[in-house]
N, C-alpha and C. Protein backbone atom coordinates (compact mmCIF):
# COMPACT_ATOMS: atom_id res chain seq x y z
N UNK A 1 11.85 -8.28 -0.57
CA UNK A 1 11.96 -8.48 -2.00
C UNK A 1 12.49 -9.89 -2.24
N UNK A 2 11.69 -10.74 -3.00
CA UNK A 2 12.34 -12.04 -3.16
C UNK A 2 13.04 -11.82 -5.01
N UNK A 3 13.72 -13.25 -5.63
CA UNK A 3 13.73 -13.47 -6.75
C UNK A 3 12.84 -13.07 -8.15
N UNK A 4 12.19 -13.53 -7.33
CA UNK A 4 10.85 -13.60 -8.34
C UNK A 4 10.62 -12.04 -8.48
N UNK A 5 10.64 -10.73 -7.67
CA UNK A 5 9.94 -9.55 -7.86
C UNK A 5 10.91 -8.96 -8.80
N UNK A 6 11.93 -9.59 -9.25
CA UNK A 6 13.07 -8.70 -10.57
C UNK A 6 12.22 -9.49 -11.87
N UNK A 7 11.46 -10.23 -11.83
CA UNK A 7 10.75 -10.81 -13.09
C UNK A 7 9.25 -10.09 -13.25
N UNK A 8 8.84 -9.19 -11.64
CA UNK A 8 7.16 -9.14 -11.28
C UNK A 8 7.49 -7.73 -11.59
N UNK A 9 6.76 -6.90 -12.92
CA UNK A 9 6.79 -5.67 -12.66
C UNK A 9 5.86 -5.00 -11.62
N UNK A 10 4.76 -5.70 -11.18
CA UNK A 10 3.90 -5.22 -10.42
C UNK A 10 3.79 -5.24 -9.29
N UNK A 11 5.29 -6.63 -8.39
CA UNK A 11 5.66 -5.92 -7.39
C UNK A 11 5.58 -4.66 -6.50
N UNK A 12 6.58 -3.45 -6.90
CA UNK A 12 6.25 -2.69 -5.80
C UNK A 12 5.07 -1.86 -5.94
N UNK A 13 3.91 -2.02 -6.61
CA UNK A 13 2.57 -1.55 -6.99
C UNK A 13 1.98 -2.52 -5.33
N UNK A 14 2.06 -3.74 -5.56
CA UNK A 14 1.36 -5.03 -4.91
C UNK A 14 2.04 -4.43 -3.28
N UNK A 15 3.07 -4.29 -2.98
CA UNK A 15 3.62 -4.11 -1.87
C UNK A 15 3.11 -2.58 -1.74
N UNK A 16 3.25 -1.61 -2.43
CA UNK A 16 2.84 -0.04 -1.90
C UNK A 16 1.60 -0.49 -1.34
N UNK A 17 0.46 -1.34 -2.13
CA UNK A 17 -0.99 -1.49 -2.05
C UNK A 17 -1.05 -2.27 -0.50
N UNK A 18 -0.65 -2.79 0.05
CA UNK A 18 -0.79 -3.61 1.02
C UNK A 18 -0.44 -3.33 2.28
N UNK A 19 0.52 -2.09 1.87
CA UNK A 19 1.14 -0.41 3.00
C UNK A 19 -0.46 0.17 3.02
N UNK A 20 -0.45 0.54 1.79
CA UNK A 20 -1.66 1.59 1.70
C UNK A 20 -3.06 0.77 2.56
N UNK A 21 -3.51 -0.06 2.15
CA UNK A 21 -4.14 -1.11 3.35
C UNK A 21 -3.94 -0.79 4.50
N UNK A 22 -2.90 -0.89 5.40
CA UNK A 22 -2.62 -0.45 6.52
C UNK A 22 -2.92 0.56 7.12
N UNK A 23 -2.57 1.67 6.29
CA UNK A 23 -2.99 2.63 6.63
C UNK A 23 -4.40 3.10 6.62
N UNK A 24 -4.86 2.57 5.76
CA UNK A 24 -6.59 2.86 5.56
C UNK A 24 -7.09 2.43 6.65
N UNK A 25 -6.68 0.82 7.51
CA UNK A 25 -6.86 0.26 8.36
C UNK A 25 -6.19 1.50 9.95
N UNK A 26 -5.83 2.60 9.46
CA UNK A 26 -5.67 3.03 10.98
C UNK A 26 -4.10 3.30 10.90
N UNK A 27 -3.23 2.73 10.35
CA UNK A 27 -1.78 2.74 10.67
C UNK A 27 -1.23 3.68 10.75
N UNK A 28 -0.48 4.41 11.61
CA UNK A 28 0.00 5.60 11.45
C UNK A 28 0.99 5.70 10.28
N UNK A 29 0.91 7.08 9.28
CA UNK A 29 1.13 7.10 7.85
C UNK A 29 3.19 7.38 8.13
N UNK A 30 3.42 8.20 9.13
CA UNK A 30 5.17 8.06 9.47
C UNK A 30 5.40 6.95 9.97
N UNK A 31 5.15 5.71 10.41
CA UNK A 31 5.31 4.62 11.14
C UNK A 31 5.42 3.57 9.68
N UNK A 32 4.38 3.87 9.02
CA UNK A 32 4.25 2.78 7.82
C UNK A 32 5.61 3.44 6.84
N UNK A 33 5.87 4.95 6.64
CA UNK A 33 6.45 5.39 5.84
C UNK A 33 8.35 4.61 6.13
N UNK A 34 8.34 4.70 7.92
CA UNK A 34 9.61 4.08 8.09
C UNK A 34 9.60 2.76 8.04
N UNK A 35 8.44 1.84 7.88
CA UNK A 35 9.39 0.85 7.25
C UNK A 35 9.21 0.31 6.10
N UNK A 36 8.58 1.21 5.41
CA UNK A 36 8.94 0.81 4.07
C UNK A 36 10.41 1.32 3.37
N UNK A 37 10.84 2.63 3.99
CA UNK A 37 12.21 3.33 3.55
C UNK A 37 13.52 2.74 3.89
N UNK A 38 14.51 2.99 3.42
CA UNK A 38 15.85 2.08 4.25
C UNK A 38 16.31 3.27 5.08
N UNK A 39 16.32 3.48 6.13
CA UNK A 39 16.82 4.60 6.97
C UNK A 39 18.14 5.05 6.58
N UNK A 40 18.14 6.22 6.68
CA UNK A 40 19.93 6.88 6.18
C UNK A 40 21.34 5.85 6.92
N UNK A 41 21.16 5.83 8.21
CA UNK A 41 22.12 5.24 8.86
C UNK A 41 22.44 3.72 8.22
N UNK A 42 21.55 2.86 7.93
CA UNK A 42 21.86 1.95 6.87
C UNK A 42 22.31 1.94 5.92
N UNK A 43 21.88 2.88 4.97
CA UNK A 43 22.34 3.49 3.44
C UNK A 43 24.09 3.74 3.94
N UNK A 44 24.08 4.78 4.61
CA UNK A 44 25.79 4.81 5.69
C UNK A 44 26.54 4.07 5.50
N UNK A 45 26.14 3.30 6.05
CA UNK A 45 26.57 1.67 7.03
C UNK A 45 27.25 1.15 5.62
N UNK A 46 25.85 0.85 4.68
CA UNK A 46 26.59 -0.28 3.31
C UNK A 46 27.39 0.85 2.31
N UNK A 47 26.79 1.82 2.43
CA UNK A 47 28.45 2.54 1.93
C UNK A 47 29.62 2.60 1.87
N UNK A 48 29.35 2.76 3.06
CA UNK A 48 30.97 2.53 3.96
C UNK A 48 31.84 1.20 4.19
N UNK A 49 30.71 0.28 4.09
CA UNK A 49 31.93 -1.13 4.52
C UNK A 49 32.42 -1.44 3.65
N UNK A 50 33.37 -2.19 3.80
CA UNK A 50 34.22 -2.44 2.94
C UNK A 50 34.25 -3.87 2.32
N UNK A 51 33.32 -4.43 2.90
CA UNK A 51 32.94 -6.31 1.99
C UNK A 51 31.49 -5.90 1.74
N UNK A 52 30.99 -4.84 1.58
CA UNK A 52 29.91 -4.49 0.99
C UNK A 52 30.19 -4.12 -0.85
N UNK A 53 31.00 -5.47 -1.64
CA UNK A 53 31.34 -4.88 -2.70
C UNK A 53 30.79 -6.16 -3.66
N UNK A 54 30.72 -5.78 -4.94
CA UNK A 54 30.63 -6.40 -5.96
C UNK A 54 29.30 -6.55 -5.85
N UNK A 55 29.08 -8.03 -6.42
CA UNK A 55 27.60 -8.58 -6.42
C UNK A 55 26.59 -8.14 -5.23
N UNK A 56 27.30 -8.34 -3.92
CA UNK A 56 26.52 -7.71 -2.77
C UNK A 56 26.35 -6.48 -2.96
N UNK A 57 26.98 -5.78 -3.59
CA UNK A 57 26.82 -4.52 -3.18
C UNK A 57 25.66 -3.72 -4.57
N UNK A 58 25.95 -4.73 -5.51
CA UNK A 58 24.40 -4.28 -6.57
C UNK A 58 23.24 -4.84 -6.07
N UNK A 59 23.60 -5.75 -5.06
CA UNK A 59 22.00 -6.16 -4.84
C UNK A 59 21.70 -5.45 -3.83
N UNK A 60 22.15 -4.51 -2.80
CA UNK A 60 22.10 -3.67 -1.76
C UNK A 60 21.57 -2.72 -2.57
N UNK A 61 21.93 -1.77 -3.46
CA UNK A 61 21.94 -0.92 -4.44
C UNK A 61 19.98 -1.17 -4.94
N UNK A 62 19.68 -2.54 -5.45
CA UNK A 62 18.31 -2.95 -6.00
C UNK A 62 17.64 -2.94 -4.82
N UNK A 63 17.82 -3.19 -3.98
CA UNK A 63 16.80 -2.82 -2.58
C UNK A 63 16.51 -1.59 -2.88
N UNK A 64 17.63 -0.84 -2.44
CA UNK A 64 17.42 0.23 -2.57
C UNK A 64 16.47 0.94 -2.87
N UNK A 65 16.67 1.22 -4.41
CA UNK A 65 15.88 1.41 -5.67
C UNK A 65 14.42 1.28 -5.25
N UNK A 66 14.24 -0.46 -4.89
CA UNK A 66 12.96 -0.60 -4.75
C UNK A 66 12.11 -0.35 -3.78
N UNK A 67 12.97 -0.31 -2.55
CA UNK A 67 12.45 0.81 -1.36
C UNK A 67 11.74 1.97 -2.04
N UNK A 68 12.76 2.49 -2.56
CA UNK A 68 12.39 3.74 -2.67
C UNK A 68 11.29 4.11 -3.82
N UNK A 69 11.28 3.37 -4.63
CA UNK A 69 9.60 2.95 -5.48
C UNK A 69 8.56 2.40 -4.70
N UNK A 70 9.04 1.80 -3.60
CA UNK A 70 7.46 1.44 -3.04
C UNK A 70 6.83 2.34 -2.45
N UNK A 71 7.93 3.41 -2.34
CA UNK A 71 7.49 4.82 -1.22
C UNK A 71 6.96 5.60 -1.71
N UNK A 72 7.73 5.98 -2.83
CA UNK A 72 6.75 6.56 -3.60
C UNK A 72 5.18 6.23 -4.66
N UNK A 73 5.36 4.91 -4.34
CA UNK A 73 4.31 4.64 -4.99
C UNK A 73 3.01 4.66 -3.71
N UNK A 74 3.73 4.53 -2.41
CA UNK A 74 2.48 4.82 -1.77
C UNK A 74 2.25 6.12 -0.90
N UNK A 75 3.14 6.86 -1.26
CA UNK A 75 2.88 8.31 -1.14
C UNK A 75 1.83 9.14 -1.70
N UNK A 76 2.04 8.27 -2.98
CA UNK A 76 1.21 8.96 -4.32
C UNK A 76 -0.44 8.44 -4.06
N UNK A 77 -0.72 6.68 -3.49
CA UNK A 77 -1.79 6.13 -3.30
C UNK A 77 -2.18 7.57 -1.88
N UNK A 78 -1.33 7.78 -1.02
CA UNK A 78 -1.57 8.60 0.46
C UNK A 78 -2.14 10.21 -0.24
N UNK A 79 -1.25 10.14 -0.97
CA UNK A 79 -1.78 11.73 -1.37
C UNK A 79 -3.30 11.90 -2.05
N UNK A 80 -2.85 10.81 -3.64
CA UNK A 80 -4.09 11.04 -3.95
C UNK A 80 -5.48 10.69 -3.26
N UNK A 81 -5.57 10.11 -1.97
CA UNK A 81 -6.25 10.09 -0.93
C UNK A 81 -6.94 10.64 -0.04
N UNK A 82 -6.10 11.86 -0.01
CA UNK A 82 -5.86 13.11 0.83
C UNK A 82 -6.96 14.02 -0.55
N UNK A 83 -6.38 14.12 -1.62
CA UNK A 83 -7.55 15.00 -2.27
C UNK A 83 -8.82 14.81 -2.34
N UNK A 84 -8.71 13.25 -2.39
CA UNK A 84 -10.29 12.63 -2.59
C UNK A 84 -10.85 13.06 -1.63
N UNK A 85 -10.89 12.91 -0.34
CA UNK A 85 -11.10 13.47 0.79
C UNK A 85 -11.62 14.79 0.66
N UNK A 86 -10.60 15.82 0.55
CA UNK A 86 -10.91 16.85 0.65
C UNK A 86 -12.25 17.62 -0.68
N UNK A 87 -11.93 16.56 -1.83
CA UNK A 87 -12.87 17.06 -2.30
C UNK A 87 -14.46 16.85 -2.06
N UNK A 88 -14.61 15.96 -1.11
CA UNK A 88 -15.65 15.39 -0.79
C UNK A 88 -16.40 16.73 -0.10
């Protein structure tokens, strides 16, 4: 996530889309899923420390967030994928 993607609403659309690419390309769909997610033990980690505060710690917080919108946004590209498929 740079600067610029708190101004880009279409960011994590552009980033889910470019996962979803990958995968179309072959990528295994749990392999792509972990790294788009922040793993629990991280989430942990900046919880817990203790100079993980203030300003750092809202911008830890906006990762976050946006992790977790890109995941779901390409869950949703994976799924609705999966129907197309099947309806075929």
């Amino acid at each position: 996530m740079t600067p610029r993607d708190d101004f880009d609403p279409l960011a994590p659309q552009r980033e889910a889309a470019f996962f979803y690419g990958l995968f179309l390309r072959g990528h295994p769909l749990d392999s792509l899923r972990q790294d788009i997610d922040v793993p629990r033990p991280v989430v942990t980690r900046w919880a817990n420390a203790r100079d993980y505060q203030g300003v750092f710690r809202s911008d830890l917080d906006r990762i976050y967030e946006y992790r977790k919108r890109v995941l779901a946004i390409f869950d949703g590209l994976v799924s609705s994928d999966n129907v197309s498929l099947s309806l075929q």
